[in-house]
Structures are given as structure tokens and as C-alpha cells.
PDB file of N, CA and C in Angstrom:
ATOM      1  N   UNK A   1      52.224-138.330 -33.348  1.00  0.00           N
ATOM      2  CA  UNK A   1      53.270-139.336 -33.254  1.00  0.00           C
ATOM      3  C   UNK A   1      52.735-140.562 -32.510  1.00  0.00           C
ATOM      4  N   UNK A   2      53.284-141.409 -32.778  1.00  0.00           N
ATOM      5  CA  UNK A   2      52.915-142.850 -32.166  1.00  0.00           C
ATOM      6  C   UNK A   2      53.797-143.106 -30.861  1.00  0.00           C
ATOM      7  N   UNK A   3      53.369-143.257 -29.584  1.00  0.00           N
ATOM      8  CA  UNK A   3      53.936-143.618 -28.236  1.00  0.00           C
ATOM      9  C   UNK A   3      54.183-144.956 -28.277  1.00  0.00           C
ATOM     10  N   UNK A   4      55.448-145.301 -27.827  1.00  0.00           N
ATOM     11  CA  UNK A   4      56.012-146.396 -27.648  1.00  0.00           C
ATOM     12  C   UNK A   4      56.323-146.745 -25.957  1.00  0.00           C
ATOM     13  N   UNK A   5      55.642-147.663 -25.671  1.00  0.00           N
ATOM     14  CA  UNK A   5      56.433-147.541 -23.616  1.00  0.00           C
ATOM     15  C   UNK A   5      56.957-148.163 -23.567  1.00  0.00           C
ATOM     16  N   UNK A   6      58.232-148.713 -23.223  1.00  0.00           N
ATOM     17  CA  UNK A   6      58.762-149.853 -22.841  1.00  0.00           C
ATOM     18  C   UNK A   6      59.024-151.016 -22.168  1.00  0.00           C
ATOM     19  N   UNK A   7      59.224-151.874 -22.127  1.00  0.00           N
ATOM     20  CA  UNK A   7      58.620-153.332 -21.013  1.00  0.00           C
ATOM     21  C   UNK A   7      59.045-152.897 -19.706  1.00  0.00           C
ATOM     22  N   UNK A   8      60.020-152.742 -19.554  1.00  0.00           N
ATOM     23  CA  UNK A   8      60.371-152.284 -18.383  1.00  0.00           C
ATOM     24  C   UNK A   8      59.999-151.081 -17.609  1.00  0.00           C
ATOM     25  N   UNK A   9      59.103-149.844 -18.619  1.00  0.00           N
ATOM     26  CA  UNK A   9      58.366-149.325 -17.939  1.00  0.00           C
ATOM     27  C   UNK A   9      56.966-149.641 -17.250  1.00  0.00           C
ATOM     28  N   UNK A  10      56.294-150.390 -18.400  1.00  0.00           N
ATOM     29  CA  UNK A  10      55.293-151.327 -17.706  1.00  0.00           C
ATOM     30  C   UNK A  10      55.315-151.849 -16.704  1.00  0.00           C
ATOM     31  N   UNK A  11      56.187-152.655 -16.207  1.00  0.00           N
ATOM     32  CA  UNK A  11      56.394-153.422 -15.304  1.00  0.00           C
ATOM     33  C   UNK A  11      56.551-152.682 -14.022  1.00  0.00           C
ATOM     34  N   UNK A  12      57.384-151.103 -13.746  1.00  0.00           N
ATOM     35  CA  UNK A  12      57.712-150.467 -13.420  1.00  0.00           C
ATOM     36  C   UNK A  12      56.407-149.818 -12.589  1.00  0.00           C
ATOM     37  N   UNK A  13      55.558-149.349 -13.425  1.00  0.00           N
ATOM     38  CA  UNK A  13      54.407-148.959 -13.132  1.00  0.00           C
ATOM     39  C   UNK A  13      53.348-150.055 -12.743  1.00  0.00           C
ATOM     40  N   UNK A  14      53.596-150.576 -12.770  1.00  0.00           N
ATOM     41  CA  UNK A  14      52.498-151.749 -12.416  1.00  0.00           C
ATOM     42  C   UNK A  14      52.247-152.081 -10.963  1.00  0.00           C
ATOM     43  N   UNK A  15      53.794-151.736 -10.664  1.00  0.00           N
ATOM     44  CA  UNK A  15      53.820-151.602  -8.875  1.00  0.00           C
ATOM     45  C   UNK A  15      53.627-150.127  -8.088  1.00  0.00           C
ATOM     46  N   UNK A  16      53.137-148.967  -8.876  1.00  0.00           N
ATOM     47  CA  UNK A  16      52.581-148.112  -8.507  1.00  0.00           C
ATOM     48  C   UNK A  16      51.167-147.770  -7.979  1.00  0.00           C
ATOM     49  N   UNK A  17      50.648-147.486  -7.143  1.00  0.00           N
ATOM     50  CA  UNK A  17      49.541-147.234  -6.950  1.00  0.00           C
ATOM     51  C   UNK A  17      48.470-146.678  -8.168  1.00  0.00           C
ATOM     52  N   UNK A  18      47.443-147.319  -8.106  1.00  0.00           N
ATOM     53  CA  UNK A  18      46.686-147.047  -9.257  1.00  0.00           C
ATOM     54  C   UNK A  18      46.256-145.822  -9.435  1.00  0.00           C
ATOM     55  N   UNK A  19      46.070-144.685  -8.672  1.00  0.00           N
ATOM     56  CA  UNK A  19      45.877-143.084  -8.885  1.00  0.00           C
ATOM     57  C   UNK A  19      46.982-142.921  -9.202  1.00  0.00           C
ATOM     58  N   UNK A  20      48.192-142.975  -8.985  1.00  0.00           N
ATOM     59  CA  UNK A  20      49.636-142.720  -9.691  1.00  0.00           C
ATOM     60  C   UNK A  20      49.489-142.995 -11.193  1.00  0.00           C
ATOM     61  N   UNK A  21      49.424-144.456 -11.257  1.00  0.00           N
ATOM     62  CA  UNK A  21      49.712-145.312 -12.653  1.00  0.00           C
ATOM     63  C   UNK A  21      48.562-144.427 -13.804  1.00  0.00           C
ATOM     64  N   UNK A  22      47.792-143.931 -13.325  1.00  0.00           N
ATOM     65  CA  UNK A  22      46.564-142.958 -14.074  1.00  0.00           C
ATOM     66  C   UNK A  22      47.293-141.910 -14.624  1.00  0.00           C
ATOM     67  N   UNK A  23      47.643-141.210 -13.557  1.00  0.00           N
ATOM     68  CA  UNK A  23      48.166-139.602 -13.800  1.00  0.00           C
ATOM     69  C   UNK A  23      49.319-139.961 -14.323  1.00  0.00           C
ATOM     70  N   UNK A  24      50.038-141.183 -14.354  1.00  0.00           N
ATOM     71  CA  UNK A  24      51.245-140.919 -15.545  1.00  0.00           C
ATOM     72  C   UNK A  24      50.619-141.613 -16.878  1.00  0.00           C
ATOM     73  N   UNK A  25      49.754-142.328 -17.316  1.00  0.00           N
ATOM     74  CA  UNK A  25      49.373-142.153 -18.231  1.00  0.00           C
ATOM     75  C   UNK A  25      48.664-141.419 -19.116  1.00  0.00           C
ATOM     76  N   UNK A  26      47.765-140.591 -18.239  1.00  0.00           N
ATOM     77  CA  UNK A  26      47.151-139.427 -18.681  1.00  0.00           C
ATOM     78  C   UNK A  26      48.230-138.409 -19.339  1.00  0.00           C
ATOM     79  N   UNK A  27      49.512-138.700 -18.749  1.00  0.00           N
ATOM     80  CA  UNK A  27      50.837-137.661 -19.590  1.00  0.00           C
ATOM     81  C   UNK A  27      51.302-138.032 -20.698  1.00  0.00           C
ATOM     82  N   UNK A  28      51.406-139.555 -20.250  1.00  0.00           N
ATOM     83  CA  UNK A  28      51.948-140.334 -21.346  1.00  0.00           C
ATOM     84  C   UNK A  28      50.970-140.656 -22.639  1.00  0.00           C
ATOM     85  N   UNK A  29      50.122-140.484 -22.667  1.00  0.00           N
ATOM     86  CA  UNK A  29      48.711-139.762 -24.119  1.00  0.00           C
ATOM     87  C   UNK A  29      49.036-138.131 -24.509  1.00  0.00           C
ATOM     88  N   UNK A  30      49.817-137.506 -23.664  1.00  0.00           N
ATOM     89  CA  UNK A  30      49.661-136.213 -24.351  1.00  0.00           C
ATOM     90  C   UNK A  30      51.263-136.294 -25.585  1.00  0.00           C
ATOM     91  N   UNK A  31      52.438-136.882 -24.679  1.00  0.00           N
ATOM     92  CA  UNK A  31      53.152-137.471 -25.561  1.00  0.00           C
ATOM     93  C   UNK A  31      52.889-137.798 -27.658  1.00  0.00           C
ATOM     94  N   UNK A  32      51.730-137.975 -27.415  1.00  0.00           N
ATOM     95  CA  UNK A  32      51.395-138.002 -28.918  1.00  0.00           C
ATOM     96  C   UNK A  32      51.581-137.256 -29.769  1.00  0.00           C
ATOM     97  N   UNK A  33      51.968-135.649 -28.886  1.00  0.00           N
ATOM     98  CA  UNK A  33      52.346-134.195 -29.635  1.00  0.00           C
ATOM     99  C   UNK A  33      53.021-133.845 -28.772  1.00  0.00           C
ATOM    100  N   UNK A  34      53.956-134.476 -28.602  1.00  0.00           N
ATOM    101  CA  UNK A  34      55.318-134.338 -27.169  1.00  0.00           C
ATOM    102  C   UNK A  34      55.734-132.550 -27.731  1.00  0.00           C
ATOM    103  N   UNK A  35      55.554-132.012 -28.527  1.00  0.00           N
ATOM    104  CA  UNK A  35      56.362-130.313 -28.451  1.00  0.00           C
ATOM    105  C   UNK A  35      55.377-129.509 -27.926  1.00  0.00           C
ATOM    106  N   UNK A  36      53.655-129.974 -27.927  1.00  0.00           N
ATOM    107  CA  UNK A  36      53.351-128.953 -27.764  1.00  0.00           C
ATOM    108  C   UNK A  36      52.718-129.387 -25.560  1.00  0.00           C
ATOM    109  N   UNK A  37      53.042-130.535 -25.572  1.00  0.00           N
ATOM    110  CA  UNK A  37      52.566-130.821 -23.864  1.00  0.00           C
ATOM    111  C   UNK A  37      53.530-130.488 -23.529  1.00  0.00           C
ATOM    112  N   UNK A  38      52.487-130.048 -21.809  1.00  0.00           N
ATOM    113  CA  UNK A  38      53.002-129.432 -21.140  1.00  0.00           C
ATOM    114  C   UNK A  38      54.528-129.624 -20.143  1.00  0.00           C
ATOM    115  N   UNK A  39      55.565-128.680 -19.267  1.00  0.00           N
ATOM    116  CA  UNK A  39      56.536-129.060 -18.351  1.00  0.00           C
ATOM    117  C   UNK A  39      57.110-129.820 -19.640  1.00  0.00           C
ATOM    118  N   UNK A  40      57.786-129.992 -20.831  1.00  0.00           N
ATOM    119  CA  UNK A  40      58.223-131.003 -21.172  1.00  0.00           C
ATOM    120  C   UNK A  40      60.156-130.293 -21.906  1.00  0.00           C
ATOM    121  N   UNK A  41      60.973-130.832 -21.686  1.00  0.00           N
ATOM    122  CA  UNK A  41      62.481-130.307 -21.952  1.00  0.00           C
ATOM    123  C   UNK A  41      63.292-130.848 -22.307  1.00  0.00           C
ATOM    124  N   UNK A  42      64.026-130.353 -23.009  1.00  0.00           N
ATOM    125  CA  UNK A  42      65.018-130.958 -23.652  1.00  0.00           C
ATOM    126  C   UNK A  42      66.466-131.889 -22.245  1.00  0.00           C
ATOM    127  N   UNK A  43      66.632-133.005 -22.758  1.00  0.00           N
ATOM    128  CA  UNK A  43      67.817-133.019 -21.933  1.00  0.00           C
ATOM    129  C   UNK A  43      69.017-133.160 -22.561  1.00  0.00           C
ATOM    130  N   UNK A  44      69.085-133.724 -23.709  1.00  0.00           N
ATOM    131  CA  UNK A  44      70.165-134.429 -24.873  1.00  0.00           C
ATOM    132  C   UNK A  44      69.439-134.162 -26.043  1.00  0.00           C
ATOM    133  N   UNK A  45      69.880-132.496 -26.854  1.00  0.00           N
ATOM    134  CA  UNK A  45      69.720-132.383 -28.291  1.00  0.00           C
ATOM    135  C   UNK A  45      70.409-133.454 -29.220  1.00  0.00           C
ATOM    136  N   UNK A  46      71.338-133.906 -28.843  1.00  0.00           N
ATOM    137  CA  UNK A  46      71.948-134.747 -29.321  1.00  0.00           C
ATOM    138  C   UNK A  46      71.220-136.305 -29.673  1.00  0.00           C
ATOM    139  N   UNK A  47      71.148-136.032 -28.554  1.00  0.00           N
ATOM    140  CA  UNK A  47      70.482-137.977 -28.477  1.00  0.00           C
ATOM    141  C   UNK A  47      69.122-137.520 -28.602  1.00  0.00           C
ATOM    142  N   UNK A  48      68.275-136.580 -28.750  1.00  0.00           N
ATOM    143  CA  UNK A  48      66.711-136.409 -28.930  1.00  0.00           C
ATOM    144  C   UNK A  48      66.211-136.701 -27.517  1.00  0.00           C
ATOM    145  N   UNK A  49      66.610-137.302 -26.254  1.00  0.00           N
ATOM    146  CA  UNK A  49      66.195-137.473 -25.219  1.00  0.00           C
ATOM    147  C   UNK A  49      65.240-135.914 -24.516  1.00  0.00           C
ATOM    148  N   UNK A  50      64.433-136.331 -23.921  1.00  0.00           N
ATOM    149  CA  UNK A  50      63.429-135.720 -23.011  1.00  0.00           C
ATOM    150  C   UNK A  50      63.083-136.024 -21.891  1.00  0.00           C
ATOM    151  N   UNK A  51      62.479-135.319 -21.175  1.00  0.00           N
ATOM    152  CA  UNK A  51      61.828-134.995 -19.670  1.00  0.00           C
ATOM    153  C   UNK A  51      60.508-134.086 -19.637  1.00  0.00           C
ATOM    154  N   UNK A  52      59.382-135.105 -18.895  1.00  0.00           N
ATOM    155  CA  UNK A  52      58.286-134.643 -18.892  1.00  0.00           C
ATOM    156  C   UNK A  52      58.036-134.872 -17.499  1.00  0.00           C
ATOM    157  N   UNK A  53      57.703-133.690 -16.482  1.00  0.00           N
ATOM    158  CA  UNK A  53      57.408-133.543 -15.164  1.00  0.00           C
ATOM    159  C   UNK A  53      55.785-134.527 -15.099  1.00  0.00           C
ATOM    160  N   UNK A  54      55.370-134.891 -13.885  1.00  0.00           N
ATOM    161  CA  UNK A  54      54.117-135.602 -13.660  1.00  0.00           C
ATOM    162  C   UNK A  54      53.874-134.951 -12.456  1.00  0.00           C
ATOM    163  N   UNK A  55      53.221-134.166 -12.079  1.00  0.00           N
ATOM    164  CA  UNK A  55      53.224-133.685 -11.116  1.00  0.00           C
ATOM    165  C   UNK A  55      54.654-133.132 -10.026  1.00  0.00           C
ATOM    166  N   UNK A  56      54.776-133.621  -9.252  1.00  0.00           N
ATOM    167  CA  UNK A  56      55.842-133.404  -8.601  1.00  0.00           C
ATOM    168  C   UNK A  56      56.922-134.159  -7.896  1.00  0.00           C
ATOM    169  N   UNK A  57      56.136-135.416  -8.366  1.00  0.00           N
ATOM    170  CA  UNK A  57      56.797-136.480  -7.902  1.00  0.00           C
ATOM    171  C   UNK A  57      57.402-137.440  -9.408  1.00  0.00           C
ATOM    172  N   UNK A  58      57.120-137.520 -10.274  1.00  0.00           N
ATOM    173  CA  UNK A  58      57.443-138.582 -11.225  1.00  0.00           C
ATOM    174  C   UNK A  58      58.085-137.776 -12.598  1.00  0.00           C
ATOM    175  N   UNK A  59      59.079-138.168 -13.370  1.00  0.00           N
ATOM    176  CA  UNK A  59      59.305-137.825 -14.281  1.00  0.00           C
ATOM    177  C   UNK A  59      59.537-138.680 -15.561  1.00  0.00           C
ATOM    178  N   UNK A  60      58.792-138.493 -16.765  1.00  0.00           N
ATOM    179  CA  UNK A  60      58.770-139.257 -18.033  1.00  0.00           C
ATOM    180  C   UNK A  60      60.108-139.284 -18.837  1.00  0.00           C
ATOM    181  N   UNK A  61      60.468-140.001 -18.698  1.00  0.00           N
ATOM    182  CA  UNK A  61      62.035-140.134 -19.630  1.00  0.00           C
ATOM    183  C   UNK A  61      61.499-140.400 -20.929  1.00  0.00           C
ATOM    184  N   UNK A  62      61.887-139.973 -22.061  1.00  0.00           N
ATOM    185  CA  UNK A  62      60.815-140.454 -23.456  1.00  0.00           C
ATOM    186  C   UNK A  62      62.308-140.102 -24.336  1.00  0.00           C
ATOM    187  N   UNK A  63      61.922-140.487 -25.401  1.00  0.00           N
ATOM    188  CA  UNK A  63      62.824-140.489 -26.911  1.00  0.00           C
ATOM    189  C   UNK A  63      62.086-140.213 -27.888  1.00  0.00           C
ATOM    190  N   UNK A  64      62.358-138.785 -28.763  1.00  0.00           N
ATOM    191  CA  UNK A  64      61.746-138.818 -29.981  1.00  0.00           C
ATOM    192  C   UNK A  64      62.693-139.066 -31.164  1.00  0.00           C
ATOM    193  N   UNK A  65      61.807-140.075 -32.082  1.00  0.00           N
ATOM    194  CA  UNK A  65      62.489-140.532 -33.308  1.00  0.00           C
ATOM    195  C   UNK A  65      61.577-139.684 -34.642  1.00  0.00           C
ATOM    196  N   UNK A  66      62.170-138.584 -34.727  1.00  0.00           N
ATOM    197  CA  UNK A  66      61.272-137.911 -36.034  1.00  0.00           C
ATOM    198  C   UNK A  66      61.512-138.522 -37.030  1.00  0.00           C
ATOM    199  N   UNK A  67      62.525-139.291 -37.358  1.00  0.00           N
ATOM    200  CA  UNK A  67      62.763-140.377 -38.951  1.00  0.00           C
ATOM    201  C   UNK A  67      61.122-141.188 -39.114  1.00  0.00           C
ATOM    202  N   UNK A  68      60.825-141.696 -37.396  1.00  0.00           N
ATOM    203  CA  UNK A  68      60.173-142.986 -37.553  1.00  0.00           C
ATOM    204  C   UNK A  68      58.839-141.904 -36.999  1.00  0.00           C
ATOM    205  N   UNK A  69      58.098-141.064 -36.805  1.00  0.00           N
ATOM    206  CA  UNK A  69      57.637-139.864 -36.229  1.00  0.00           C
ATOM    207  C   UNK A  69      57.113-140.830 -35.282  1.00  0.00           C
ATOM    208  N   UNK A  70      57.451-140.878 -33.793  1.00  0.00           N
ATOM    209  CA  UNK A  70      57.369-141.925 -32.901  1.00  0.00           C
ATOM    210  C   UNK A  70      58.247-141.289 -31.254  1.00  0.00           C
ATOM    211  N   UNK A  71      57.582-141.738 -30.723  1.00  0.00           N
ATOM    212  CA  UNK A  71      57.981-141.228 -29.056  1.00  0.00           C
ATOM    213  C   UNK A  71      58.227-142.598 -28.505  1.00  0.00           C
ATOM    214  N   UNK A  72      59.269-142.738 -27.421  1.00  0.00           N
ATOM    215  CA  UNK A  72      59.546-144.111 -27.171  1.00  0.00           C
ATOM    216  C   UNK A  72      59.812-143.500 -25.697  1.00  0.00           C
ATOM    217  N   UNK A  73      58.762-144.310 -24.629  1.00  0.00           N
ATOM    218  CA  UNK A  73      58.964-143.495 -23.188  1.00  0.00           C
ATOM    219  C   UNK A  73      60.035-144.847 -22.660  1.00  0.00           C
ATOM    220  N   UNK A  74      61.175-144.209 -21.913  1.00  0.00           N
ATOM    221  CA  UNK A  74      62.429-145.443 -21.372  1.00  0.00           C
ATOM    222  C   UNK A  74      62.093-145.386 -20.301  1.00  0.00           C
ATOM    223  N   UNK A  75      61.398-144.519 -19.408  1.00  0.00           N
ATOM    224  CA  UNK A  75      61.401-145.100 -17.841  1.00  0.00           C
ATOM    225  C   UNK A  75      60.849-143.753 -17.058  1.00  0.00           C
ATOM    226  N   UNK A  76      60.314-144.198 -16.069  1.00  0.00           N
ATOM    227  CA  UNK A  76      59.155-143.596 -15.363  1.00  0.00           C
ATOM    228  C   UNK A  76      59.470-143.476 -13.620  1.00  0.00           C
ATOM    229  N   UNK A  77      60.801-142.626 -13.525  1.00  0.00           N
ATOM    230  CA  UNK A  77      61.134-142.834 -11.869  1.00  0.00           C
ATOM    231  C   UNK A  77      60.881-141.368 -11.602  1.00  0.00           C
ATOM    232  N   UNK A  78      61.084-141.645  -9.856  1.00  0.00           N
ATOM    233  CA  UNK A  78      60.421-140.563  -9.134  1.00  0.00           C
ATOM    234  C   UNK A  78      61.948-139.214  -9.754  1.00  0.00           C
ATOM    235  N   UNK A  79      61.541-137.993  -9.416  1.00  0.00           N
ATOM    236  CA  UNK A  79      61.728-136.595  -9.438  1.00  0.00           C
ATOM    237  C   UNK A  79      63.089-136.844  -9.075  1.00  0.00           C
ATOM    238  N   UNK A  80      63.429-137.688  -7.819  1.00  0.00           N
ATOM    239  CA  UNK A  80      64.563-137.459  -7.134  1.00  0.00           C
ATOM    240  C   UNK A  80      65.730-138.468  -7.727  1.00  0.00           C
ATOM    241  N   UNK A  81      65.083-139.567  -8.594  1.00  0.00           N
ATOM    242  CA  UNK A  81      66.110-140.662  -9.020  1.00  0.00           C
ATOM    243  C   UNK A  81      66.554-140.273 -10.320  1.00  0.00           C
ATOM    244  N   UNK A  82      65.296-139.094 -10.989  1.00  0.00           N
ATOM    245  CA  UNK A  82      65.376-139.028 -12.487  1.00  0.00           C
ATOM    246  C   UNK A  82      66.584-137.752 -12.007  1.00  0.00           C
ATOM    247  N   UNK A  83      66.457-136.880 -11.112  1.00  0.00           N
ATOM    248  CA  UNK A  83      67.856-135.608 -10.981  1.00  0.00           C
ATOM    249  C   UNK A  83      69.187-136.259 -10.992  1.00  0.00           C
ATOM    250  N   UNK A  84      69.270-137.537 -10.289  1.00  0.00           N
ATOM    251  CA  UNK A  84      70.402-138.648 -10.170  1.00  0.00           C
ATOM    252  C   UNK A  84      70.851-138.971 -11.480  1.00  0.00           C
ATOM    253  N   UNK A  85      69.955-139.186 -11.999  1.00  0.00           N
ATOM    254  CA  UNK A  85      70.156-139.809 -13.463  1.00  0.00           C
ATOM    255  C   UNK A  85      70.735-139.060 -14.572  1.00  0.00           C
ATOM    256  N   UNK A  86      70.637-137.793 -14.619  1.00  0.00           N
ATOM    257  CA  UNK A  86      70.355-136.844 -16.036  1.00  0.00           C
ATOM    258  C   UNK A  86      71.170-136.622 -16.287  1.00  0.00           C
ATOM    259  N   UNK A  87      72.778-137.119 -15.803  1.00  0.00           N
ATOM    260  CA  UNK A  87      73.896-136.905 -16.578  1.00  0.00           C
ATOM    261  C   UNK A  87      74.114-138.041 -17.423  1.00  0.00           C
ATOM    262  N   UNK A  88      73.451-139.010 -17.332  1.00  0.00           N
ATOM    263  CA  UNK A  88      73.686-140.252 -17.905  1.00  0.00           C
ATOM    264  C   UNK A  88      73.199-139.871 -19.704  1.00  0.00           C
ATOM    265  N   UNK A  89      72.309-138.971 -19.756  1.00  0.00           N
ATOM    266  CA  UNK A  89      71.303-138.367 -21.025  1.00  0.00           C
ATOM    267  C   UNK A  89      72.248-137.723 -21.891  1.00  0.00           C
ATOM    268  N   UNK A  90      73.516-136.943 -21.318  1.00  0.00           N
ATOM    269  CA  UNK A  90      74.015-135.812 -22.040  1.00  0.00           C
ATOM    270  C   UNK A  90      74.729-136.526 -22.828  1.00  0.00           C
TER     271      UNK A  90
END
């Protein structure tokens, strides 16, 4: 599948420390076969939404579009903002 990141994740990461900004891209390449990488879960069957752990601190918010066979990552916050967040997915 083809990875899509979004501007606002870019930007996002850009103010991360550069050993960070690595190890989430190193995840965000495995994304290319988002079913079979690793830590990765469903959050919204509905909406196709996902969650991919980065160690222990960061989590990959992503979208798969199997029409368009394509992964679209929405945002890249820490562990504790993405638990805040995950009702927003359902």
C-alpha cells in the first residue's frame, strides 16, 4: 500500500527530537503492509481507523483506504494524548 502522512503530521514531528522523528518513521515504512506490522489495532471498524504503538511513548493514528489500497497516517501524539483521544475514532 502506498503511505500517505499528513501536513500536519509533518509539521508535528519536525519539532521532535531527531532519534524520536527516526523511530516513528521507521514505523511509519512498515505501514506499507499495515496488517501484517507489528502492535498495530483496530480502533473504528467502521471508519477503517487504526493505532500503531512506537515504542512506549508515541502512537500512529493512520487510515486505511482499501478502495484506493493506501494508508493515510492523521497524527502522531504521545501514548497519553492518543488514550484522550480514542473516543473521538469510534
Amino acid at each position: 500500500m502506498i503511505v500517505h502522512i499528513e501536513k500536519g503530521v509533518i509539521k508535528t514531528l519536525s519539532k521532535y527530537p531527531e532519534k524520536i522523528r527516526v523511530q516513528i518513521f521507521r514505523h511509519i515504512q512498515k505501514l506499507a503492509d499495515p496488517y501484517s506490522a507489528p502492535d498495530v489495532e483496530c480502533l473504528s471498524p467502521k471508519k477503517h481507523i487504526w493505532r500503531m504503538h512506537v515504542g512506549r511513548s508515541y502512537t500512529i493514528i493512520f487510515l486505511i483506504r482499501k478502495e484506493s489500497d493506501a494508508v493515510f497516517v492523521l497524527e502522531v501524539p504521545t501514548i497519553e494524548q492518543a488514550h484522550k483521544r480514542y473516543g473521538r475514532y469510534y
